[in-house]
C-alpha atoms as a PDB file:
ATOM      1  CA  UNK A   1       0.598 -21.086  26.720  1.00  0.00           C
ATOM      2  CA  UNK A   2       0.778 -17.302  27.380  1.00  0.00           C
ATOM      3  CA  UNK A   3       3.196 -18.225  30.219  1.00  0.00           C
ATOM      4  CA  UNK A   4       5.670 -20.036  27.910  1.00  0.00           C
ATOM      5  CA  UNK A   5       5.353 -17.173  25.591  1.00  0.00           C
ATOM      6  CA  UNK A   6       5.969 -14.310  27.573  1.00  0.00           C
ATOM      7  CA  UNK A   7       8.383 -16.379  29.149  1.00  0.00           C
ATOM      8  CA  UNK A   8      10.517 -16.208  26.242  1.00  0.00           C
ATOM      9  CA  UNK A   9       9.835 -13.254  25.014  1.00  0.00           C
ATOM     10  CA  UNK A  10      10.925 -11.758  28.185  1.00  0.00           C
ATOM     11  CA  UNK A  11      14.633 -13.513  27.334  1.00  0.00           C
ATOM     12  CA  UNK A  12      14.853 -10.657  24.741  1.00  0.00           C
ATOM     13  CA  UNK A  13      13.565  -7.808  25.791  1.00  0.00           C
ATOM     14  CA  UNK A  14      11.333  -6.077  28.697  1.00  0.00           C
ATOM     15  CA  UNK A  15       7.653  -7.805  28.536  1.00  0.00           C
ATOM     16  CA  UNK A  16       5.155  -5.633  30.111  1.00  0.00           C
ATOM     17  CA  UNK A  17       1.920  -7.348  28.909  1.00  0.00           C
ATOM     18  CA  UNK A  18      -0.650  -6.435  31.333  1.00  0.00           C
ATOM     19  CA  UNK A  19       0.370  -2.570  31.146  1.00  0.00           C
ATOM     20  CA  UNK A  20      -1.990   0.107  30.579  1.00  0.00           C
ATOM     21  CA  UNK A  21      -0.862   2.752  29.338  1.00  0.00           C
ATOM     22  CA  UNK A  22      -1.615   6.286  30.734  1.00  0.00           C
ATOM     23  CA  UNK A  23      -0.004   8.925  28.337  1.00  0.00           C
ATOM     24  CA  UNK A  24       3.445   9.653  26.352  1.00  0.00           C
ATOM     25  CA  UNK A  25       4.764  12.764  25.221  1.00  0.00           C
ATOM     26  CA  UNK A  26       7.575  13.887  23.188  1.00  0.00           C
ATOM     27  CA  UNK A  27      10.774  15.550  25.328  1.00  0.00           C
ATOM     28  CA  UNK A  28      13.910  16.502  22.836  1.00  0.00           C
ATOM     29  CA  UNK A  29      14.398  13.748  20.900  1.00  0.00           C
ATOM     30  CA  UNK A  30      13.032  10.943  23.197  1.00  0.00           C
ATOM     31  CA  UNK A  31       9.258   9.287  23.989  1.00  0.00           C
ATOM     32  CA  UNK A  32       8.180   9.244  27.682  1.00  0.00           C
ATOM     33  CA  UNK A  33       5.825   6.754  27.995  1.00  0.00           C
ATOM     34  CA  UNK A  34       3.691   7.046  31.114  1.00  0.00           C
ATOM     35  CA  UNK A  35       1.806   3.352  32.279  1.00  0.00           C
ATOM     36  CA  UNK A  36       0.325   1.763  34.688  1.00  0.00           C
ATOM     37  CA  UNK A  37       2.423  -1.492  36.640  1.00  0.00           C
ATOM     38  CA  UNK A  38       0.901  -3.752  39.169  1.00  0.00           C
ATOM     39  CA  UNK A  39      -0.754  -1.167  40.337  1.00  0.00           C
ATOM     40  CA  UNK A  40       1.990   1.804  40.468  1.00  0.00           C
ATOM     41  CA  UNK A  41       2.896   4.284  37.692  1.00  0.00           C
ATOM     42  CA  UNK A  42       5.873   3.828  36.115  1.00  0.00           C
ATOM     43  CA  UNK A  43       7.571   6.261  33.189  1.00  0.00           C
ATOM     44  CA  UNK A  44      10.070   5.203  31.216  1.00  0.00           C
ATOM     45  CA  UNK A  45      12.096   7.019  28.363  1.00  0.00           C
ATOM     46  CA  UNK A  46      12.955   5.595  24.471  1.00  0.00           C
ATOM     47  CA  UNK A  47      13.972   6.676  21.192  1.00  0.00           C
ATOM     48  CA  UNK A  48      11.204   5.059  19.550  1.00  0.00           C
ATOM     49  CA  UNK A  49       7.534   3.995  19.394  1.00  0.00           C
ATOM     50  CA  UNK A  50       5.806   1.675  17.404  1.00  0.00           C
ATOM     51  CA  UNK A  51       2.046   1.693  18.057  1.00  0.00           C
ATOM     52  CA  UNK A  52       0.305  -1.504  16.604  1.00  0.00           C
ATOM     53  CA  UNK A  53      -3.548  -0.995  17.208  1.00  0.00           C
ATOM     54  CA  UNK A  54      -5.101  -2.945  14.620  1.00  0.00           C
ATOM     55  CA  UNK A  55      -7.447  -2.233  12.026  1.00  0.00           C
ATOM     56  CA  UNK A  56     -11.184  -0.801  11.907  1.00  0.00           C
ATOM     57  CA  UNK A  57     -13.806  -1.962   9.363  1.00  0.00           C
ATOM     58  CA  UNK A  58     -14.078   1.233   6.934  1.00  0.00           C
ATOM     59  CA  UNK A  59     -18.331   1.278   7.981  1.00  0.00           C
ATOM     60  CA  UNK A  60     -18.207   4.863   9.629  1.00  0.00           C
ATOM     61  CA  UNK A  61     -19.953   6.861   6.038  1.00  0.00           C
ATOM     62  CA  UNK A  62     -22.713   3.806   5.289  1.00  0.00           C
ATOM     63  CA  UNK A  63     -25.023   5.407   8.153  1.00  0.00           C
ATOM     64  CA  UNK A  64     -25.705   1.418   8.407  1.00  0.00           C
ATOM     65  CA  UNK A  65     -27.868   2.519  11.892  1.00  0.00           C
ATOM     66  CA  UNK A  66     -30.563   3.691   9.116  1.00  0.00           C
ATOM     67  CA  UNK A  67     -30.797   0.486   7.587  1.00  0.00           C
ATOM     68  CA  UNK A  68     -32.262  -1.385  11.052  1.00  0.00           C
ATOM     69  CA  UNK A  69     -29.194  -3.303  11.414  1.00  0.00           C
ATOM     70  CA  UNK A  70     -28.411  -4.114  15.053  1.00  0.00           C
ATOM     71  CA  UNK A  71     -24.385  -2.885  15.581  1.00  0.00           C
ATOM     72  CA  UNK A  72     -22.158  -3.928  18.332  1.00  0.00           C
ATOM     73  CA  UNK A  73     -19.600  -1.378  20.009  1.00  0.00           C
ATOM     74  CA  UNK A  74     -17.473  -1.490  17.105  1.00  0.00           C
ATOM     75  CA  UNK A  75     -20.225  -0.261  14.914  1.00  0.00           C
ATOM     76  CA  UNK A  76     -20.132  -3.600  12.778  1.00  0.00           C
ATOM     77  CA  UNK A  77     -23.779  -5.164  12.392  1.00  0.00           C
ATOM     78  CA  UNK A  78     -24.059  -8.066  14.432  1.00  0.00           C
ATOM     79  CA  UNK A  79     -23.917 -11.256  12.231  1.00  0.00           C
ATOM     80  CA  UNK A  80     -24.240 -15.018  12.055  1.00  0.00           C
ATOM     81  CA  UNK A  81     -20.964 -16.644  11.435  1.00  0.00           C
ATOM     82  CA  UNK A  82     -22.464 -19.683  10.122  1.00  0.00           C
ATOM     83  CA  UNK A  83     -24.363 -17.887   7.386  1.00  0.00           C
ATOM     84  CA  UNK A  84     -22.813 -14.154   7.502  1.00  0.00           C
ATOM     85  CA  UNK A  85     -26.181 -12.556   7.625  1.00  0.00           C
ATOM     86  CA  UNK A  86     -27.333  -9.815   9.483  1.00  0.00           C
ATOM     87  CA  UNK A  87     -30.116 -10.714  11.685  1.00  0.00           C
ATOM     88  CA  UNK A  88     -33.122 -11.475   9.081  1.00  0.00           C
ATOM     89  CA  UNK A  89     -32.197  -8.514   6.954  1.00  0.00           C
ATOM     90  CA  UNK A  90     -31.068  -9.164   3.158  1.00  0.00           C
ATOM     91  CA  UNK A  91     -27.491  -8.217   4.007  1.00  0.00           C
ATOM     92  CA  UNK A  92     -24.585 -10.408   4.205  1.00  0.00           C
ATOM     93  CA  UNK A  93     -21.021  -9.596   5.701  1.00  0.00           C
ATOM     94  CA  UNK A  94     -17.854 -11.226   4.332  1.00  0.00           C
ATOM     95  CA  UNK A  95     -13.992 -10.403   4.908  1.00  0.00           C
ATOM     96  CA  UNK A  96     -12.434  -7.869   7.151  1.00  0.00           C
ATOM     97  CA  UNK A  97     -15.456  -5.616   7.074  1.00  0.00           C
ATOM     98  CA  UNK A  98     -17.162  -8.042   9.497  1.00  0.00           C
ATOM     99  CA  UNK A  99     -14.119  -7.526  12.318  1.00  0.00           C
ATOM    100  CA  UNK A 100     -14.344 -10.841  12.737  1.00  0.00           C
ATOM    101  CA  UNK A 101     -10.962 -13.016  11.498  1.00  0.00           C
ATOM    102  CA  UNK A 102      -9.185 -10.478   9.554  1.00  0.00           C
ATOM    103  CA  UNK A 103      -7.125 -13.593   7.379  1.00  0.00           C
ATOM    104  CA  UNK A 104      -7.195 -14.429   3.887  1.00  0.00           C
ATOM    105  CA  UNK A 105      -8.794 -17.717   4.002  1.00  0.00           C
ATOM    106  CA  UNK A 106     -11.438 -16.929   6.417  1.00  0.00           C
ATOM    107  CA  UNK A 107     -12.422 -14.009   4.055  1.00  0.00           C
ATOM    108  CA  UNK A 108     -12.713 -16.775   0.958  1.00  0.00           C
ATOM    109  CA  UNK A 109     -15.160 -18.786   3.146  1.00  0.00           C
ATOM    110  CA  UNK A 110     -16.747 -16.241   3.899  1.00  0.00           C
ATOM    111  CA  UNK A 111     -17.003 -14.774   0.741  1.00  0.00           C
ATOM    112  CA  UNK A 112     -18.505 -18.125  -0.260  1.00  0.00           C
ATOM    113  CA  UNK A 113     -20.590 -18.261   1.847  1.00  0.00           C
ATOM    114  CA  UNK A 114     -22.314 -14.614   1.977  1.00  0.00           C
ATOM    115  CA  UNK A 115     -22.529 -14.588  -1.994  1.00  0.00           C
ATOM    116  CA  UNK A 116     -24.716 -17.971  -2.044  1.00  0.00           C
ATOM    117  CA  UNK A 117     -27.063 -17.178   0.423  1.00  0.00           C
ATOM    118  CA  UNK A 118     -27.264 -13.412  -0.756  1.00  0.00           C
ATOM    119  CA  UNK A 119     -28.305 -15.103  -4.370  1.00  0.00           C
ATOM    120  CA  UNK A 120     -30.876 -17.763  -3.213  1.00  0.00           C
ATOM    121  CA  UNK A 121     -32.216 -15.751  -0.368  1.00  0.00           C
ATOM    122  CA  UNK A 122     -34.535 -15.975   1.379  1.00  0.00           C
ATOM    123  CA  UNK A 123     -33.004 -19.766   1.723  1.00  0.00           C
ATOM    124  CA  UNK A 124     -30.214 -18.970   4.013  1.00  0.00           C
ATOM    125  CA  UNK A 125     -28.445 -22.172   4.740  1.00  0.00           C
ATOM    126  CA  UNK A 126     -25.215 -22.556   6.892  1.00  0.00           C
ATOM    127  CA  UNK A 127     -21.417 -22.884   4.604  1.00  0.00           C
ATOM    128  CA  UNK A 128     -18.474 -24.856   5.577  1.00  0.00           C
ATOM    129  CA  UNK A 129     -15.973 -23.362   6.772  1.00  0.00           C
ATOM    130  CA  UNK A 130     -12.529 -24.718   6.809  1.00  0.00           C
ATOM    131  CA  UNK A 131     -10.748 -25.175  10.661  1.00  0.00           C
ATOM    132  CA  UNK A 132      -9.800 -22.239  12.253  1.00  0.00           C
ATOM    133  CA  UNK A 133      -5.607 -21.430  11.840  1.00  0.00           C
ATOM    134  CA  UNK A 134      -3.954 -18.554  13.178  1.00  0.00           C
ATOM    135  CA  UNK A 135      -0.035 -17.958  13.549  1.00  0.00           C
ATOM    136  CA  UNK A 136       1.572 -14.985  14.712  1.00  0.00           C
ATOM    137  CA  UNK A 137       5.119 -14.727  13.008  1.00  0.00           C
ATOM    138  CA  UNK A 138       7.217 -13.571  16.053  1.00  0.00           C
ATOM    139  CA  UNK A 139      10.033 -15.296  18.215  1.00  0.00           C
ATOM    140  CA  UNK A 140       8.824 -17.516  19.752  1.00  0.00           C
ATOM    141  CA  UNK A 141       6.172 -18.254  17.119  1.00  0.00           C
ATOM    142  CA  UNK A 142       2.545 -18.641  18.225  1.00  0.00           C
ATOM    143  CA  UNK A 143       0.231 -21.234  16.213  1.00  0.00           C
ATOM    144  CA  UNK A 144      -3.345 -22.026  17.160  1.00  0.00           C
ATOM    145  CA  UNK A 145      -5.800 -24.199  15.248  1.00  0.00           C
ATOM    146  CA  UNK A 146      -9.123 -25.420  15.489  1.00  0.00           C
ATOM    147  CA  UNK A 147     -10.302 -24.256  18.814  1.00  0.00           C
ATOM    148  CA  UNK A 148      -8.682 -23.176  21.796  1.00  0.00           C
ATOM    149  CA  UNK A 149      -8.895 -23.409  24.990  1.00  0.00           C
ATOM    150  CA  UNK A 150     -10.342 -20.381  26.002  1.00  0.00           C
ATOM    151  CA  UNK A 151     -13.237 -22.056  23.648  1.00  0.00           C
ATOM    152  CA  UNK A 152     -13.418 -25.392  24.796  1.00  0.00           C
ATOM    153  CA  UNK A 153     -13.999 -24.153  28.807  1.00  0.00           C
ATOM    154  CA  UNK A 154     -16.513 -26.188  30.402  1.00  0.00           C
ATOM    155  CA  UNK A 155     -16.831 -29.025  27.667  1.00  0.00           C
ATOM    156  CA  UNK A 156     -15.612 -32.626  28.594  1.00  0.00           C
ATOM    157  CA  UNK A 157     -12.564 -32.586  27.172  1.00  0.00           C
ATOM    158  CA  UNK A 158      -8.740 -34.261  27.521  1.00  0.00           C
ATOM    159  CA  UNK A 159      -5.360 -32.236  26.892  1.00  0.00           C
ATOM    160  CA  UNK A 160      -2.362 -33.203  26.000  1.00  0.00           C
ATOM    161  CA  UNK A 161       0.687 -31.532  26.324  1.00  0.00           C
ATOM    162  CA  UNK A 162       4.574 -31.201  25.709  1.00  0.00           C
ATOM    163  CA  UNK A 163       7.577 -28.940  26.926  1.00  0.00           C
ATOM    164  CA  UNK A 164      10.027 -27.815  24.117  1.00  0.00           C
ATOM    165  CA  UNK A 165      12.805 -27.275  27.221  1.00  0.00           C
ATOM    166  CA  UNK A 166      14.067 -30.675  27.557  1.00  0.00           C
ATOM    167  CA  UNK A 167      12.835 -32.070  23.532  1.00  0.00           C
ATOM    168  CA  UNK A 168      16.718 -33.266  21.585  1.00  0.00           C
ATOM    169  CA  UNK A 169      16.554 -31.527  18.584  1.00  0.00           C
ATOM    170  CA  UNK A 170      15.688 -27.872  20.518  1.00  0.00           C
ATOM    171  CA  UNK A 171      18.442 -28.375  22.821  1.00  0.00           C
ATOM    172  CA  UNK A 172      20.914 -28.887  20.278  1.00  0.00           C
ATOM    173  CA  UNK A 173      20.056 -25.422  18.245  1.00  0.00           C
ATOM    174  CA  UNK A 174      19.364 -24.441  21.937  1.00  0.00           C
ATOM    175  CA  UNK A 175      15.940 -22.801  21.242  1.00  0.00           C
ATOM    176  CA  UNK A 176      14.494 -25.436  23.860  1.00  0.00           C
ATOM    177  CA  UNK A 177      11.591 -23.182  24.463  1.00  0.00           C
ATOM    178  CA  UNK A 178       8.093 -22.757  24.672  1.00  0.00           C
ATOM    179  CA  UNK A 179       4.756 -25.682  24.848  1.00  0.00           C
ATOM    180  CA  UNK A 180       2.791 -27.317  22.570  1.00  0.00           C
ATOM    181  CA  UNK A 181      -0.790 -28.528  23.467  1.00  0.00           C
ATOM    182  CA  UNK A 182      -3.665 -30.304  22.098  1.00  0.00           C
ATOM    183  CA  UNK A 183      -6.968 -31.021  23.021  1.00  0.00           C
ATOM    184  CA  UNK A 184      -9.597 -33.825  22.278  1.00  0.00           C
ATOM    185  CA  UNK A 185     -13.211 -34.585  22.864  1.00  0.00           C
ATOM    186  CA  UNK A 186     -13.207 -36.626  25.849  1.00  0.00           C
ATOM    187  CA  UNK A 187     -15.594 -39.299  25.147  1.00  0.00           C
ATOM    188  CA  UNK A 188     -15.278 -39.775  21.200  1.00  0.00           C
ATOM    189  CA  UNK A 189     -11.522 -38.866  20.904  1.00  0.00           C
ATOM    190  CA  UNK A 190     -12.179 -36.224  18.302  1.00  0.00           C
ATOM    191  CA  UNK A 191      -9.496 -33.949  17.687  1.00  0.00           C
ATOM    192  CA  UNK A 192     -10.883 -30.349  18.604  1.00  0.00           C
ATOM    193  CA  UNK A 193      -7.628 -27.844  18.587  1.00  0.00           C
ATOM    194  CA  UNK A 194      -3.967 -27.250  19.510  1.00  0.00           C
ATOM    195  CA  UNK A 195      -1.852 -24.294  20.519  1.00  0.00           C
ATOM    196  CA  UNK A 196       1.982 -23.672  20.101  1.00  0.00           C
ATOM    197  CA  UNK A 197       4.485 -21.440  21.349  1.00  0.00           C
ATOM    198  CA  UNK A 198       7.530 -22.446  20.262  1.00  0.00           C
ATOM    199  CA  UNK A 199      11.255 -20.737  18.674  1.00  0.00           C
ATOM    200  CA  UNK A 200      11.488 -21.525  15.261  1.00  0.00           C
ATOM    201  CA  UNK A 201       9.302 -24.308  15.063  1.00  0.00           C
ATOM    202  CA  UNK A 202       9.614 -24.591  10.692  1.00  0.00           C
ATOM    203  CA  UNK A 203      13.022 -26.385  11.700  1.00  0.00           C
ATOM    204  CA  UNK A 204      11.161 -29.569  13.224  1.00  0.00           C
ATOM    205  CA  UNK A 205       7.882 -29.266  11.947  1.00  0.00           C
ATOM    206  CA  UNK A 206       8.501 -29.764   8.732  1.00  0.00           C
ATOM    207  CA  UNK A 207      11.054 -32.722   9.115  1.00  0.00           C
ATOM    208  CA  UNK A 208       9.835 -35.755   7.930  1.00  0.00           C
ATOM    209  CA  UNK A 209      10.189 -39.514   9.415  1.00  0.00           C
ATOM    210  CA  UNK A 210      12.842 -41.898   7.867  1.00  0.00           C
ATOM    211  CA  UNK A 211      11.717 -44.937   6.424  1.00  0.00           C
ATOM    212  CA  UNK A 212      11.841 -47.748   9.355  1.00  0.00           C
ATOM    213  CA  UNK A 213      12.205 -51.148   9.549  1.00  0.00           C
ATOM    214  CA  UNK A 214      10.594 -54.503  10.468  1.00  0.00           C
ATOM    215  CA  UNK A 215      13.401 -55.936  11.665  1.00  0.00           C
END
């Protein structure tokens, strides 16, 4: 899947993925940007930068080391996501404070979840969650829900998978790009996750079957 992505991303514009970056520095009214290449330094110059580095849980003035809580290197106290407490102490984590799944819907389970068993503890008892979704709103666009298969290594299961290259309707808008695949649970059939990377998949996706015939 991160082959057909880059893949198509790379159609567009440079894709350096695996890049690490060294150091960049203003000259005149450009950006040199110093990094790291399979394995030799390259520096390139542009008239822009956009840095995208994600979020950090606002934590740093709760001194939450003084409250027993065990933290992990982001300094977010380590928590069970079935029940969003914090080891056995009476404190429970919900939304983008846990640096967890920073999306709305995970927060609402969450939520859920962490006020119930923060009003009837000490009876902490695991919340349902809905199935995990994710989509990243580029071109291609990238979908993933339930598990994936960085999560499913080393369970029995079956994939199934399809090419967008050579599928009608992409060849005629000529975005015939990018893979969809799914995986089940080999020995009950259980649907467990899929993961898309596709151009403009709204334009298929949400087309709808005809009515068809008996005859």
């Amino acid at each position: 899947m991160r082959d057909a992505a880059r893949a198509a991303l790379a159609e567009e514009l440079p894709c350096d993925p695996d890049a690490r970056v060294h150091g960049l520095r203003r000259e005149g009214d450009e950006v040199v940007v110093r990094f790291e290449q399979d394995g030799r330094s390259v520096e390139e110059r542009f008239e822009r930068v956009l840095a995208a580095v994600g979020r950090r849980p606002n934590l740093a003035d709760l001194d939450l080391e003084r409250a027993g809580l065990t933290l992990d290197a982001h300094g977010v106290p380590r928590f069970d996501r079935r029940t969003m407490q914090c080891g056995d102490a009476p404190v429970f984590l919900a939304g983008d404070v846990g640096h967890d799944r920073p999306l709305l819907h995970e927060a609402s389970d969450e939520g859920t979840i962490a006020g119930e068993n923060a009003a009837r503890f000490p009876d902490v008892r695991p919340g349902a969650r809905r199935s995990p979704l994710a989509v990243v709103f580029t071109d291609p666009q990238l979908a993933m829900v339930g598990e994936s298969w960085k999560e499913l290594r080393g369970r029995d299961v079956v994939q199934g998978e399809v090419s967008f290259e050579d599928q009608g309707r992409s060849r005629v808008m000529l975005m015939n790009r990018g893979r969809l695949h799914v995986y089940a649970d080999a020995r009950e059939g259980t649907f467990l996750g899929a993961e898309m990377a596709g151009r403009a998949p709204s334009t298929w996706a949400t087309c709808s079957p005809g009515p068809t015939s008996s005859g």
